[in-house]
Protein backbone atom coordinates (compact mmCIF):
# COMPACT_ATOMS: atom_id res chain seq x y z
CA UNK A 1 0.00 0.00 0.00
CA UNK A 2 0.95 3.57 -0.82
CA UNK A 3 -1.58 4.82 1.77
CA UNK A 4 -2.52 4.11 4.93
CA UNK A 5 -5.98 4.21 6.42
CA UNK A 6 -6.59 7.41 8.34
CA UNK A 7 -8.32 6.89 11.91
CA UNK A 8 -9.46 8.68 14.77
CA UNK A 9 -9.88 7.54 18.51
CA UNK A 10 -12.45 9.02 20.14
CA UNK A 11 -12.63 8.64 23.97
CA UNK A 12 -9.42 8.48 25.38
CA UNK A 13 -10.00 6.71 28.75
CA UNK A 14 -9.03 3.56 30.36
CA UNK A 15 -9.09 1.31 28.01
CA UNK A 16 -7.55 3.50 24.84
CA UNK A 17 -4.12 2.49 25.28
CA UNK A 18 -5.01 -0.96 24.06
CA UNK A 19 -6.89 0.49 21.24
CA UNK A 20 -3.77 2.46 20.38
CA UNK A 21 -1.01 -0.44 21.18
CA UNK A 22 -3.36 -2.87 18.87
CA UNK A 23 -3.27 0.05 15.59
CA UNK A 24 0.42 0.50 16.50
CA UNK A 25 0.71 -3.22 15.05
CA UNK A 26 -1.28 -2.36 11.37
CA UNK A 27 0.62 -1.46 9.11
CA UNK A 28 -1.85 -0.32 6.91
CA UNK A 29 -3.72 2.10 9.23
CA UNK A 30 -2.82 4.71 11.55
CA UNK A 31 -4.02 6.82 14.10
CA UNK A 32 -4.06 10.80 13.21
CA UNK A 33 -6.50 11.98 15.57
CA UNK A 34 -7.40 11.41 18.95
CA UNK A 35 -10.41 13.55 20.99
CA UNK A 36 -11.76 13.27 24.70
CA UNK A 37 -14.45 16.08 26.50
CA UNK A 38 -11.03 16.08 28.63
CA UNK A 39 -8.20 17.54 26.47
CA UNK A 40 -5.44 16.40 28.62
CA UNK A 41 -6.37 12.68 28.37
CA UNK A 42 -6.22 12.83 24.53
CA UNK A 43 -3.40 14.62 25.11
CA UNK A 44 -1.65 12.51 27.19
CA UNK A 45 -2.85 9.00 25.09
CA UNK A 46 -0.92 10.83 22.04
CA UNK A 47 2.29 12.03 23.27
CA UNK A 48 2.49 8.07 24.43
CA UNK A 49 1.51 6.54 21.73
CA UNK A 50 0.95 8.79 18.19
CA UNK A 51 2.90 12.15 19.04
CA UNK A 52 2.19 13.00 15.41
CA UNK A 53 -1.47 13.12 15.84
CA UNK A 54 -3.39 15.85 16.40
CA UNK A 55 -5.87 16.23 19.81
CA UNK A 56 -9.10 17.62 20.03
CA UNK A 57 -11.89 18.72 22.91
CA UNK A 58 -14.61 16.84 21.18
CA UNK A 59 -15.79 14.54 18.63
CA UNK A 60 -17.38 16.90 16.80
CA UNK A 61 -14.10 19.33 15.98
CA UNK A 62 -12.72 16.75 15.23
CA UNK A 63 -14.67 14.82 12.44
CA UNK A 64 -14.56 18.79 11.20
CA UNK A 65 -11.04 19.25 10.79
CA UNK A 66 -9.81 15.87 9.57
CA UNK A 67 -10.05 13.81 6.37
CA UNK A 68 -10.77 10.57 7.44
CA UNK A 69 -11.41 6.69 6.79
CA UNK A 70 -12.30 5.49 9.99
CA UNK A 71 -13.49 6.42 13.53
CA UNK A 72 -12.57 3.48 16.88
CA UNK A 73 -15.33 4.99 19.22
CA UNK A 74 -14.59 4.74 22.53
CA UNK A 75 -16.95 6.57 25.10
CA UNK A 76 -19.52 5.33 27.39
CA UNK A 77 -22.40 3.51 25.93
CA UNK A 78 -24.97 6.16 26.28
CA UNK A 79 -22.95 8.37 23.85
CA UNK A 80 -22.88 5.12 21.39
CA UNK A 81 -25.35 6.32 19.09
CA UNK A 82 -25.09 9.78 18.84
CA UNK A 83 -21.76 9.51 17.58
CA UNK A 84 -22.07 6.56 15.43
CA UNK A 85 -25.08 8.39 13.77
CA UNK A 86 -22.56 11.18 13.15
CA UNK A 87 -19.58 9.21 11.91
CA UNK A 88 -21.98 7.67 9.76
CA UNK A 89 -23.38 11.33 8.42
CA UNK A 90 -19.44 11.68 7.36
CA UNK A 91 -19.36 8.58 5.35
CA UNK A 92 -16.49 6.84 7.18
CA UNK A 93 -16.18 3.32 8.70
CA UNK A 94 -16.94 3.19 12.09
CA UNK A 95 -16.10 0.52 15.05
CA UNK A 96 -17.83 0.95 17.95
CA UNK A 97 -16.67 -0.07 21.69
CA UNK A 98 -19.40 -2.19 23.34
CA UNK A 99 -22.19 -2.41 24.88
CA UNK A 100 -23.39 -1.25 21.32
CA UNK A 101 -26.19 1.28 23.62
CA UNK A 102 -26.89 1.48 27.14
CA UNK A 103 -30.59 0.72 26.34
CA UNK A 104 -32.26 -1.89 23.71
CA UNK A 105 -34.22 0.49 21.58
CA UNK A 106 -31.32 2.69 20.93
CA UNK A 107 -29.56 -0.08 19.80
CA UNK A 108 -31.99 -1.54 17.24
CA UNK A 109 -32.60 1.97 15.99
CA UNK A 110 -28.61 2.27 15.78
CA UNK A 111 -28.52 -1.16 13.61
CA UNK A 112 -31.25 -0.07 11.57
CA UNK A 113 -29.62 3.26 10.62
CA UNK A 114 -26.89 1.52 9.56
CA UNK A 115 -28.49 -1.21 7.30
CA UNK A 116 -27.60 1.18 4.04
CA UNK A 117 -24.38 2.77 5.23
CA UNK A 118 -22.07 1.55 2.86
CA UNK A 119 -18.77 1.47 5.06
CA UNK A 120 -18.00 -1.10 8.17
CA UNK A 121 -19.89 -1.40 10.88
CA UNK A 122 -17.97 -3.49 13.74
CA UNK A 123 -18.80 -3.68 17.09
CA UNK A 124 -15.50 -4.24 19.50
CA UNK A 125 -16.59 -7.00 21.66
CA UNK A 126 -12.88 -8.57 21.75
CA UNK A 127 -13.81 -11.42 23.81
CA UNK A 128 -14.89 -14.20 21.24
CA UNK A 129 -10.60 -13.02 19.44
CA UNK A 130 -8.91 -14.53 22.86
CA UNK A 131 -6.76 -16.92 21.57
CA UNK A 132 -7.23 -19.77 23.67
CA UNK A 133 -10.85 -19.52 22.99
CA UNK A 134 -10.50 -19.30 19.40
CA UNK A 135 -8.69 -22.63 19.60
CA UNK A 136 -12.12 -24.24 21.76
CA UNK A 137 -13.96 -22.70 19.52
CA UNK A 138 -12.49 -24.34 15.95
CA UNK A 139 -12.69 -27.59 18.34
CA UNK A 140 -16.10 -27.52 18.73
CA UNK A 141 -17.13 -26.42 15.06
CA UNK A 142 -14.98 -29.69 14.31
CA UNK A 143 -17.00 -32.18 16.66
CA UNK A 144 -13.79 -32.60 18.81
CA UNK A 145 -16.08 -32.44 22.07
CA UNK A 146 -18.92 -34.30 20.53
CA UNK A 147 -22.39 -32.95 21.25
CA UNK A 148 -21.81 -30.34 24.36
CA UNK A 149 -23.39 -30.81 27.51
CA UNK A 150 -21.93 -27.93 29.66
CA UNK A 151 -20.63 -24.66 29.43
CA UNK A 152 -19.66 -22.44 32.02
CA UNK A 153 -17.58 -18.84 32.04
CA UNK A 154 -17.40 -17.17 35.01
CA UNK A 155 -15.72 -14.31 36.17
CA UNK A 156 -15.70 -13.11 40.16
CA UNK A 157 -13.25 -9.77 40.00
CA UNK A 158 -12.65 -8.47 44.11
CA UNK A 159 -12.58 -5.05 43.10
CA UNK A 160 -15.64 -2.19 41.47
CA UNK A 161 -14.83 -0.88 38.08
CA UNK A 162 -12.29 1.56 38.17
CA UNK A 163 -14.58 4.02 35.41
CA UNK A 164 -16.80 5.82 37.52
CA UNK A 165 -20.08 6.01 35.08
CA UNK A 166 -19.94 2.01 35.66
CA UNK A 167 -20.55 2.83 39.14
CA UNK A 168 -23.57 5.28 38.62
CA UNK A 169 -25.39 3.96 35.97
CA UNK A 170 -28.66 1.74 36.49
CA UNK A 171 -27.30 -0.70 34.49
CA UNK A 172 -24.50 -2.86 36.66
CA UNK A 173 -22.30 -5.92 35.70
CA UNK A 174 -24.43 -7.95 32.70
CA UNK A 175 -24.02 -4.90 30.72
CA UNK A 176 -20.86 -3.41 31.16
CA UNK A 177 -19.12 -6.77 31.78
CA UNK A 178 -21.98 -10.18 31.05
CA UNK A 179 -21.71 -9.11 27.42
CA UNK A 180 -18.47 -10.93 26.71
CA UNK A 181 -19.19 -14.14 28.50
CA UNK A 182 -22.97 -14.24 26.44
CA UNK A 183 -21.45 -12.98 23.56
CA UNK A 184 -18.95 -16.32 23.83
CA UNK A 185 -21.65 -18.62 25.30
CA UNK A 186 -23.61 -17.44 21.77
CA UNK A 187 -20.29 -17.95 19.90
CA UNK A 188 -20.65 -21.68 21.35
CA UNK A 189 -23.86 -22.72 20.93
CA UNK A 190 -26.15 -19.63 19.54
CA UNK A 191 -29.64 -18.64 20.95
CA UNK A 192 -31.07 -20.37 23.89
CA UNK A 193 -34.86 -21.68 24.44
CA UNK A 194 -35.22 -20.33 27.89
CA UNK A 195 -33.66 -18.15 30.70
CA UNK A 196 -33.34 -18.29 34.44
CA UNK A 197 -31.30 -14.93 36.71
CA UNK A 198 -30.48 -14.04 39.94
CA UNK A 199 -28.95 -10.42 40.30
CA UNK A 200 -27.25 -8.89 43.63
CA UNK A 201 -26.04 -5.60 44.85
CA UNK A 202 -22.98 -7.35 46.18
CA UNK A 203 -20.96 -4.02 46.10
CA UNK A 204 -22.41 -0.91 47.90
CA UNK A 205 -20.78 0.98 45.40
CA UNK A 206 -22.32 -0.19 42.71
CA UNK A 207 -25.73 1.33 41.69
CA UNK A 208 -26.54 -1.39 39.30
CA UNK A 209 -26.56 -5.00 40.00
CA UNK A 210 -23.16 -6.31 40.64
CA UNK A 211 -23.40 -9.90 41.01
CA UNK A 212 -25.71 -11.70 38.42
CA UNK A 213 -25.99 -15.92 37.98
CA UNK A 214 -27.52 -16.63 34.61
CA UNK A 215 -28.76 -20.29 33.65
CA UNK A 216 -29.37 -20.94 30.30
CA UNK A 217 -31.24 -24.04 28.41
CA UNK A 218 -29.82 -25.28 25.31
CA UNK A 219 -32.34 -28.69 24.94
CA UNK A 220 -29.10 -30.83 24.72
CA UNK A 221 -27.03 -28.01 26.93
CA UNK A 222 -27.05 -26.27 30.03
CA UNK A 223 -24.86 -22.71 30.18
CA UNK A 224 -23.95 -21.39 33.11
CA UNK A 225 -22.35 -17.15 34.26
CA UNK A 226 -21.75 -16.06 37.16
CA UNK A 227 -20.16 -12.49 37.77
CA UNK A 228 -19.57 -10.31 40.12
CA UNK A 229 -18.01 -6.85 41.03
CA UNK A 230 -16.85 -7.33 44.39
CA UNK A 231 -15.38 -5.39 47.08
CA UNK A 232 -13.29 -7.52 48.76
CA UNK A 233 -12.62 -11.12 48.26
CA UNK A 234 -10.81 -13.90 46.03
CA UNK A 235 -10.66 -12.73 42.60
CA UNK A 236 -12.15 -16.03 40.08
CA UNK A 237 -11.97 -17.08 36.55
CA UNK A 238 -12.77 -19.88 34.08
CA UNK A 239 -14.24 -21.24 31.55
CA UNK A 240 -15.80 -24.44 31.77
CA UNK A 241 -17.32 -27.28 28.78
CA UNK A 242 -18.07 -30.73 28.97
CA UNK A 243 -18.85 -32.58 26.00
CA UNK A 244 -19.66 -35.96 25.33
CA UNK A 245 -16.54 -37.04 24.06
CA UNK A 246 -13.81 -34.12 25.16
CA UNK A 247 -13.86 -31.36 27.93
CA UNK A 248 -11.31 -28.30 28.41
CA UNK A 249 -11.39 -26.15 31.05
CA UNK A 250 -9.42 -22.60 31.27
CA UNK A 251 -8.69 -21.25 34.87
CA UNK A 252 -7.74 -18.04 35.63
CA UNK A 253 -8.94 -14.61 35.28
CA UNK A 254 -10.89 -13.72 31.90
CA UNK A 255 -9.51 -10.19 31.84
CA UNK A 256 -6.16 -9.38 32.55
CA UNK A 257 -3.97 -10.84 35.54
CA UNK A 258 -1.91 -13.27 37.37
CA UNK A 259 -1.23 -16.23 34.87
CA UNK A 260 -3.96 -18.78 33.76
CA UNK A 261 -4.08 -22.72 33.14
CA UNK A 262 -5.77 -23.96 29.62
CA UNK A 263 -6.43 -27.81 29.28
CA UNK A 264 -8.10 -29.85 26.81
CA UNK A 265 -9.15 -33.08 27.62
CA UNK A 266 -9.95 -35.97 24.92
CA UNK A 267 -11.80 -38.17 26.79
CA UNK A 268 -9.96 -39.12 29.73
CA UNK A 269 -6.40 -38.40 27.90
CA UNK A 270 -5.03 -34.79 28.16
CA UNK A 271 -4.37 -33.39 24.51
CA UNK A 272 -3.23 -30.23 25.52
CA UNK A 273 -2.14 -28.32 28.71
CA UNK A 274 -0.32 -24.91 28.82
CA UNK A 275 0.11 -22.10 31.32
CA UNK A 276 -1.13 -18.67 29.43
CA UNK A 277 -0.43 -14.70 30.41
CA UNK A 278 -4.03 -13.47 29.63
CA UNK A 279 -1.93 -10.09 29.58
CA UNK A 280 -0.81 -10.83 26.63
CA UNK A 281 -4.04 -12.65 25.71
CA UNK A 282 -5.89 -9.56 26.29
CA UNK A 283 -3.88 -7.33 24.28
CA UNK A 284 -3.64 -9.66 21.27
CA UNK A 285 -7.23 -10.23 21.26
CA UNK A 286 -7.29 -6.54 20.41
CA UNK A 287 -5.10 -6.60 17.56
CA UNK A 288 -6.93 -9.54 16.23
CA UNK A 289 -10.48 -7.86 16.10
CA UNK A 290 -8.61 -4.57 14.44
CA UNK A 291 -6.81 -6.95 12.22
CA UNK A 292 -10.04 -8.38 10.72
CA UNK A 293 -11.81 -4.89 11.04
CA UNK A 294 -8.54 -3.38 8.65
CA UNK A 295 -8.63 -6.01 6.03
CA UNK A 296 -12.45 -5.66 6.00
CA UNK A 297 -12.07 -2.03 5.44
CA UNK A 298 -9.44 -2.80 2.44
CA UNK A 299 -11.28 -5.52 0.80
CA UNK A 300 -15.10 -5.00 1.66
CA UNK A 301 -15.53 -8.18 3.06
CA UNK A 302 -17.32 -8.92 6.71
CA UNK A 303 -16.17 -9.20 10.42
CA UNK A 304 -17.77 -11.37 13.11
CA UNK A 305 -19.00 -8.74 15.29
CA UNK A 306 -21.11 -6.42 13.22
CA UNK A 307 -23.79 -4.40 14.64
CA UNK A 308 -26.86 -7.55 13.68
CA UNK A 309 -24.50 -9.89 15.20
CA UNK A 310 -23.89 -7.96 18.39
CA UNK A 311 -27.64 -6.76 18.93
CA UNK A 312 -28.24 -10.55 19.33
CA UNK A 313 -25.57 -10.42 22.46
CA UNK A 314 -27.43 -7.30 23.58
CA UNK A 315 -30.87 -8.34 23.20
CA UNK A 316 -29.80 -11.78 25.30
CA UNK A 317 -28.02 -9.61 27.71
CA UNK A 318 -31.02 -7.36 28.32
CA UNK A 319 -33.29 -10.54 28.58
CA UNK A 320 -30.94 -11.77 31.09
């Protein structure tokens, strides 16, 4: 290529820097652009990572002083559609952090907006790119469990969210963190027949529900989450399935943390067991979604996680 894809970040919290470390890796897009409501945070995100960029106050001076191809939106959910709607109005392709919208009809009036745009449309739910997972996953889709049985993520974290419009929002812990575990549980074994919850204020902090245990009926399966934002405690991790003919089970956190153990299990003889950094998961699972969101961008062709596909996660999530 002669040139690169021109993108803009726009939020420039907690999570950017993984946003930013993943482009740094893509050769064939960069980062010109970054904006936050608070200056100094795009300000500081670029002199770390893109000191060549420019930084902007708002997403709106921005998308007005830059030619671009792409927008990685990055703000809390409730801000989701607004700004997709006005990426969108400038014709560029657009990939959107989730949860896709804070409510349900926002989001199916977001995914119905988009139906003609004629650019990308991702959604970055990363969880579905870790790449132990995406090894269970081509397992399954090749029989190598047999017909599943179980399936069980879970993720206990003894500590609130660190962004504070997690802590004040109505919505709690199957939003802002259930999505990934349905969105892989859906990855699995797609839409269930029936739903049973439990939800908690475990964490006085926490104006939303912070504990939530979700059972889910599959006819032949039975799925399992349980999560929780605690405020004290043992932190917990893993992902569970049990087929009829082979079983693997990952232990250790599902977000970033002390190292984890992956096994696979072919009936009763191990066929795989490693120790894993899901530091290192976590950030490559980034690059992998903005890998596939590039080439689609290049080429035309589709990503997993568009905004159809994700509004299925949502809509389960909300009915959970």
């Amino acid at each position: 290529m002669t040139k690169k894809l021109r993108g803009a970040l726009i939020g420039c919290g907690m999570i950017a820097q993984f946003h930013l470390q993943g482009w740094q890796r893509i050769p064939e897009a960069e980062i010109v652009a970054l904006a936050d409501l608070r200056l100094e945070r795009a300000e500081e995100r670029r002199s770390h990572f893109v000191p060549a960029a420019r930084a902007y106050a708002g997403p709106a001076v921005l998308l007005a002083s830059e030619q671009l191809d792409f927008v990685d939106i990055l703000t809390p959910p409730a801000s989701h559609k607004d700004l997709c709607l006005l990426a969108k109005s400038a014709r560029l392709h657009i990939i959107c952090q989730k949860p896709l919208c804070d409510s349900l009809n926002d989001a199916r009036a977001l995914v119905a907006a988009m139906v003609h745009h004629p650019k990308l449309f991702a959604v970055h739910e990363y969880h579905r790119y870790w790449p132990w997972f995406c090894r269970l996953l081509a397992l399954h889709r090749q029989r190598f469990f047999g017909v599943l049985r179980m399936v069980r993520p879970a993720q206990h974290d003894p500590s609130e969210p660190a962004e504070m419009y997690k802590l004040t929002s109505s919505r709690g812990i199957l939003l802002e963190y259930g999505t990934h575990l349905i969105d892989m549980m859906r990855a699995l074994l797609g839409e269930p027949t029936s739903i049973y919850a439990i939800k908690h204020r475990m964490n006085p902090r926490v104006k939303g529900e912070s504990w939530a245990l979700a059972i889910y009926s599959y006819g032949e399966t039975t799925a399992t989450i349980d999560i929780a934002w605690k405020h004290a405690g043992l932190p917990y991790g893993c992902l569970a399935i049990e087929g009829e003919q082979g079983s693997a089970i990952y232990e250790g956190t599902m977000t970033r943390g002390a190292p984890a153990r992956s096994r696979i299990m072919r009936g009763s003889e191990v066929e795989s067991e490693e120790w894993r950094s899901p530091d290192d998961d976590f950030v490559e699972s980034f690059y992998l979604l903005q890998r596939e969101c590039t080439n689609a961008m290049l080429s035309g062709q589709s990503v997993v996680q568009t905004g159809p596909e994700n509004l299925k996660t949502l809509f389960l999530t909300f009915a959970t």
